[in-house]
N, C-alpha and C. Protein backbone atom coordinates (compact mmCIF):
# COMPACT_ATOMS: atom_id res chain seq x y z
N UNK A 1 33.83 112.09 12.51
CA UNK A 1 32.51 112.30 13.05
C UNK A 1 31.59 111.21 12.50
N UNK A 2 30.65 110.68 13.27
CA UNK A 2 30.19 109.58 12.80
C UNK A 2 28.73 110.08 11.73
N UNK A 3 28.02 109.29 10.64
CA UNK A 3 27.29 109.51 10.11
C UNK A 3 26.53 108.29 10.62
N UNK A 4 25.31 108.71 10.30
CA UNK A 4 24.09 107.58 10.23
C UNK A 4 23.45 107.75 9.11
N UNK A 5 23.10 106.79 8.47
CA UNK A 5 21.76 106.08 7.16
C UNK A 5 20.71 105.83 7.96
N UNK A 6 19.89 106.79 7.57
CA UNK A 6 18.19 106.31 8.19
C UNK A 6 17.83 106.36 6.55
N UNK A 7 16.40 105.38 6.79
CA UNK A 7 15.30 105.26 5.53
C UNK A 7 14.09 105.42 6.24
N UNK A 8 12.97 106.38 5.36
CA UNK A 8 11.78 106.31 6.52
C UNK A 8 10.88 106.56 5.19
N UNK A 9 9.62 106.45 5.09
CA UNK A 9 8.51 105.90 4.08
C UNK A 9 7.63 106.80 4.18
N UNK A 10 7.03 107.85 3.09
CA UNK A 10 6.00 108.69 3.38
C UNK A 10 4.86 108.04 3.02
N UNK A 11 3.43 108.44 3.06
CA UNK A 11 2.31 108.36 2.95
C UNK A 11 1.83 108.61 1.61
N UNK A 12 1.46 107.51 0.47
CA UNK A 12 1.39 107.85 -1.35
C UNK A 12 0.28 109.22 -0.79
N UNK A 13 0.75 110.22 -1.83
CA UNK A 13 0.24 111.28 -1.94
C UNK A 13 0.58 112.56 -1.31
N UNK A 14 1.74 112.18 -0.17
CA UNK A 14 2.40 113.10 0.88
C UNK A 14 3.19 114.35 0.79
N UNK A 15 3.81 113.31 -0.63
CA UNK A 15 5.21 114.09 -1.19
C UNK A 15 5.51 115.37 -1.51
N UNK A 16 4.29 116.39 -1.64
CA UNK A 16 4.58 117.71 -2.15
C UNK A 16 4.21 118.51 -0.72
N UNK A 17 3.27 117.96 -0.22
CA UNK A 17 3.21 118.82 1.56
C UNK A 17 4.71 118.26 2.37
N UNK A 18 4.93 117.16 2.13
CA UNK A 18 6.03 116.59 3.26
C UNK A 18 7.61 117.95 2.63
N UNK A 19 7.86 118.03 1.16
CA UNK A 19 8.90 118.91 1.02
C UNK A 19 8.30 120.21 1.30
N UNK A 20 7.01 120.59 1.07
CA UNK A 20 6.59 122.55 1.64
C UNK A 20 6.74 122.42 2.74
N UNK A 21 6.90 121.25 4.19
CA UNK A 21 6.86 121.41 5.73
C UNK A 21 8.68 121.55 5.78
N UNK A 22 9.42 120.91 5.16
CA UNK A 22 10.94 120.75 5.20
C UNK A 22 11.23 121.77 4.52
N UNK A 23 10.52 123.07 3.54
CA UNK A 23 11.53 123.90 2.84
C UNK A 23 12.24 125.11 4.05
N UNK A 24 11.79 125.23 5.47
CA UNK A 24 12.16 125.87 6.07
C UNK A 24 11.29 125.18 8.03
N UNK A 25 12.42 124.63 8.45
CA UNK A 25 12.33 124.00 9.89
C UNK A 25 12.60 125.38 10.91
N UNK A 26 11.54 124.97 12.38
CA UNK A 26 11.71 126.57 13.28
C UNK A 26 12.73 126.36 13.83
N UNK A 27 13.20 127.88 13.96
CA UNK A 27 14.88 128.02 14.53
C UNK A 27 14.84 127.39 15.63
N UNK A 28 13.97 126.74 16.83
CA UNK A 28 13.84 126.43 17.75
C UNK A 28 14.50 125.03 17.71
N UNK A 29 13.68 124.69 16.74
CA UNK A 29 14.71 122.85 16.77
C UNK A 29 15.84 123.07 16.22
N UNK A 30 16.15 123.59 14.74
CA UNK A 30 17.50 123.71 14.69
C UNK A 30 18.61 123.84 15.59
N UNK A 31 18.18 124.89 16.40
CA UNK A 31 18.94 124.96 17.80
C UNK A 31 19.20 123.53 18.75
N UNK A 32 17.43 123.17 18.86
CA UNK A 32 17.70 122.54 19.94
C UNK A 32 19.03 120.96 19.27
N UNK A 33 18.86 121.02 18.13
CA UNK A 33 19.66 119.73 17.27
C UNK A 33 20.87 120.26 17.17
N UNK A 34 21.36 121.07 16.95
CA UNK A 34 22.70 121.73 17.03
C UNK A 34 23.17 121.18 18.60
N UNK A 35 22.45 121.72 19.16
CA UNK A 35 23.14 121.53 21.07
C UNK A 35 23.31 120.36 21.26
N UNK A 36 22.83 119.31 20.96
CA UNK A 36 22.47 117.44 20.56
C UNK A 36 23.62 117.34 19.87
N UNK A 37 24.14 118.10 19.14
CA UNK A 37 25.50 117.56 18.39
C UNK A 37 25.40 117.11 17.21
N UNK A 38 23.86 117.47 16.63
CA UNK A 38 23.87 117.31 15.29
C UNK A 38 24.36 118.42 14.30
N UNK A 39 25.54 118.35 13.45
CA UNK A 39 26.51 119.15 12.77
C UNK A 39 25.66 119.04 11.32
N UNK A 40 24.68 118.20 10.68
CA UNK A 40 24.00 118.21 9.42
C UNK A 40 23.56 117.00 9.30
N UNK A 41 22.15 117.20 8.59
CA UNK A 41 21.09 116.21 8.44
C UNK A 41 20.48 116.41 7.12
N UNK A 42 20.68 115.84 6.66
CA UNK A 42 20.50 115.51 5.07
C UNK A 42 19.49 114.62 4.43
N UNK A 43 18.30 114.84 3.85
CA UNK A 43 17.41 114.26 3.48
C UNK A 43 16.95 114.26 1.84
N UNK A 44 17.29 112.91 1.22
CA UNK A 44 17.02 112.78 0.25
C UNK A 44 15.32 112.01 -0.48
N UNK A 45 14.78 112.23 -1.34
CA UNK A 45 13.25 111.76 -1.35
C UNK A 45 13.46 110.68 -3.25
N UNK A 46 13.44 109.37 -3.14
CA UNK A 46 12.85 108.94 -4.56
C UNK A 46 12.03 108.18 -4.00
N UNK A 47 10.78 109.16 -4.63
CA UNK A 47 9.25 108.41 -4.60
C UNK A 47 8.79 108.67 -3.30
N UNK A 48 8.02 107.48 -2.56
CA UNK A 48 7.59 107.61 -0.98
C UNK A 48 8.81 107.47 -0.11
N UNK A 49 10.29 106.92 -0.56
CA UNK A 49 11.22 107.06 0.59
C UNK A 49 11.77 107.90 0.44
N UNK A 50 12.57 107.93 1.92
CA UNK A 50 13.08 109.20 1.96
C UNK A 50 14.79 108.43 2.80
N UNK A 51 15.32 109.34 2.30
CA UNK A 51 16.95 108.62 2.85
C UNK A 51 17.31 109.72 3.55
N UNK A 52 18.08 109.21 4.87
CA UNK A 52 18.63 110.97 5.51
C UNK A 52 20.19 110.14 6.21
N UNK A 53 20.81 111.37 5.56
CA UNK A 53 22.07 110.97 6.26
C UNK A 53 22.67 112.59 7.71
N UNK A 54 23.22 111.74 8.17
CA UNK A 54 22.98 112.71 9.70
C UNK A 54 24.50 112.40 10.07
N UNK A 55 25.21 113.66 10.22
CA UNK A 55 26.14 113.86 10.84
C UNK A 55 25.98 114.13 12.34
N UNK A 56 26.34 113.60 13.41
CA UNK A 56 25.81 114.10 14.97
C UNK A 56 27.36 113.58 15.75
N UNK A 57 27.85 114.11 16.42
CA UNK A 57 28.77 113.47 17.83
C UNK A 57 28.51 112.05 18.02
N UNK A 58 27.19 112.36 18.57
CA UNK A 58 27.04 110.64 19.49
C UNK A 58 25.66 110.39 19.31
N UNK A 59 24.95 109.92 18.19
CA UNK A 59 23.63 109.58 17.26
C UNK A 59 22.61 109.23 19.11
N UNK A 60 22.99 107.86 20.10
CA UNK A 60 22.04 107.79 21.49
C UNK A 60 22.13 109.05 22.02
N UNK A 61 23.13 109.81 22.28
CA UNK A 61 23.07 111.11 23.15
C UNK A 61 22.15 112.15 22.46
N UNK A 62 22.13 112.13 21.09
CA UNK A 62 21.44 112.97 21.20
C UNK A 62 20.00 113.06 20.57
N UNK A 63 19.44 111.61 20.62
CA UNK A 63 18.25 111.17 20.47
C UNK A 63 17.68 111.02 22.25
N UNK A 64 18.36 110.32 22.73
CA UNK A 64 18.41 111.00 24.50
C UNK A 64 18.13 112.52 24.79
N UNK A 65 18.42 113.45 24.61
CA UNK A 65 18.52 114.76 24.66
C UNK A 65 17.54 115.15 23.84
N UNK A 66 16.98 114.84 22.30
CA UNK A 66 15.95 115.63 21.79
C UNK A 66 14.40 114.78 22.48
N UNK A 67 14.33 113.93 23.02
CA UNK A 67 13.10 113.52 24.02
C UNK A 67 12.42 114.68 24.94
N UNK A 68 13.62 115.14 25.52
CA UNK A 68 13.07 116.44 25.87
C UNK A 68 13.04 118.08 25.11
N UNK A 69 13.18 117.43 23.83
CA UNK A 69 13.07 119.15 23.28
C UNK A 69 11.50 119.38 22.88
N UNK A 70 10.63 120.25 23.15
CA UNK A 70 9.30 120.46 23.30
C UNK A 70 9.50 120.84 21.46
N UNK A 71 10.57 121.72 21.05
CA UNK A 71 10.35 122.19 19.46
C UNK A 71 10.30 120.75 19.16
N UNK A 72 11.15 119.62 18.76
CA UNK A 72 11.23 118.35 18.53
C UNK A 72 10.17 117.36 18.43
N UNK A 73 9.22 117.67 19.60
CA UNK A 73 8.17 117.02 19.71
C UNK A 73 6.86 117.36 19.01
N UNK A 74 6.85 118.61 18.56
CA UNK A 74 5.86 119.73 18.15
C UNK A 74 6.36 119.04 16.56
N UNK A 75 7.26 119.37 16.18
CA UNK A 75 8.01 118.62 14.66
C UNK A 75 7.69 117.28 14.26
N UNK A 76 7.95 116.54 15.61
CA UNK A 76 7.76 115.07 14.99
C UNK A 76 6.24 114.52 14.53
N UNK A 77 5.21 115.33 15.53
CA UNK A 77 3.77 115.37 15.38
C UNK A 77 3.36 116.38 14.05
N UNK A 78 3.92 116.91 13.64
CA UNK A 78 3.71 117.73 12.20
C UNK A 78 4.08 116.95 11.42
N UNK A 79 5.31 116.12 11.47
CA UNK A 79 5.75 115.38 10.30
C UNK A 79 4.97 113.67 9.80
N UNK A 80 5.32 113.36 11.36
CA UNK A 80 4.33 111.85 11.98
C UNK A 80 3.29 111.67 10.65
N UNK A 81 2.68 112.87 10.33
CA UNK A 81 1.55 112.54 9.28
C UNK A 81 1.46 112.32 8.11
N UNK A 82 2.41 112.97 8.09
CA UNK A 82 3.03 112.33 6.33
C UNK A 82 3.89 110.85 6.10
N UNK A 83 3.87 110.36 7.34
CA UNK A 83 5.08 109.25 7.37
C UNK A 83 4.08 108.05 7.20
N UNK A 84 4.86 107.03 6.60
CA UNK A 84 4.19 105.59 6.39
C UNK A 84 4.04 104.73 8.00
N UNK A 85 3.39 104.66 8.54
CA UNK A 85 3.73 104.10 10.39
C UNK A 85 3.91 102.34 9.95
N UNK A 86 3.09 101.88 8.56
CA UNK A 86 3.15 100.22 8.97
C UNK A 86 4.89 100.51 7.50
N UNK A 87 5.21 101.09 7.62
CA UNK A 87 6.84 101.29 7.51
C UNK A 87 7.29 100.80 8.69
N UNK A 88 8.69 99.49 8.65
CA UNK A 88 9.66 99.64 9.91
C UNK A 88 10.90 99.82 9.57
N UNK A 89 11.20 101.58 9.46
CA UNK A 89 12.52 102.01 9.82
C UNK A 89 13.89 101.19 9.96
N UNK A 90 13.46 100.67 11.59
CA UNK A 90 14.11 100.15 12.25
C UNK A 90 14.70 98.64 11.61
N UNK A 91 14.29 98.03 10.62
CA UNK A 91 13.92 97.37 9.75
C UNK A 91 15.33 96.86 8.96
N UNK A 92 15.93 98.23 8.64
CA UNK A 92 16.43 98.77 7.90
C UNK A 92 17.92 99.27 8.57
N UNK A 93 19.08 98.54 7.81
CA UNK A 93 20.36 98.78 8.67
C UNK A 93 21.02 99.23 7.09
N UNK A 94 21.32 100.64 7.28
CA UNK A 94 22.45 101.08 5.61
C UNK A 94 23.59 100.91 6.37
N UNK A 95 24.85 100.32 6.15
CA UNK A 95 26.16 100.45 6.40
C UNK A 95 26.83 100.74 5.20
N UNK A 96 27.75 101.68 5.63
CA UNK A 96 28.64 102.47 4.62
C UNK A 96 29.56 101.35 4.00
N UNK A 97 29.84 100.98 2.88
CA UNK A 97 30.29 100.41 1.99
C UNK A 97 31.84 101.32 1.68
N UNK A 98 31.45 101.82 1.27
CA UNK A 98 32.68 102.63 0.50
C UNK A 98 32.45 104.23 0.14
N UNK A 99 33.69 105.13 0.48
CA UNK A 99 33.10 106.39 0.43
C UNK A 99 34.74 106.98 -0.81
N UNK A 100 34.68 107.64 -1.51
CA UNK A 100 35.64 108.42 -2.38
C UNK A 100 35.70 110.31 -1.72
C-alpha cells in the first residue's frame, strides 16, 4: 500500500488550538476518507511543522474524490487557519530512504 510524506507549517502560536481541533475529527470526514481509500493518516508536530504520513490506495484518486466531500471542505477551512499559507508544502518532496 503506498504511503505519502507530507510537511505542512503552522502559524507561531497555533500549536495548542491546532492539537485541541485534531484531538477528535467529525465522523463525517473520517468516513468520507475511508471511502477515498485512506486506510491511516498520521500526523506528527516538532515546533510549527507538522509531518503526516498517509496510508491511502491511490494518494490522486482520492484527493480527486475528497474535492467533493462537503465534511472535507468544512475541515480544511477550520484547519486553513492555523496553517502557515507563505509555507510551500509542495516545496517539499520526503522520499522513503529506508524502512526496518
Amino acid at each position: 500500500m503506498p504511503r505519502i510524506a507530507l510537511r505542512t507549517r503552522l502559524k507561531p502560536g497555533a500549536e495548542e488550538a491546532y492539537e485541541r481541533e485534531h484531538a477528535t475529527i467529525p465522523a463525517e470526514l473520517e468516513a468520507d476518507m475511508r471511502e477515498a481509500g485512506v486506510r491511516s493518516w498520521t500526523i506528527w508536530r516538532d515546533g510549527l511543522d507538522l509531518f503526516h504520513v498517509v496510508e491511502v490506495d491511490d494518494w490522486a484518486a482520492m484527493q480527486e474524490r475528497m474535492r467533493d466531500s462537503a465534511a472535507d471542505q468544512a475541515w480544511q477551512s477550520r484547519m486553513n487557519r492555523f496553517l502557515d499559507r507563505d509555507f510551500d508544502p509542495s516545496a517539499i518532496r520526503l522520499r522513503e530512504v529506508w524502512k526496518m
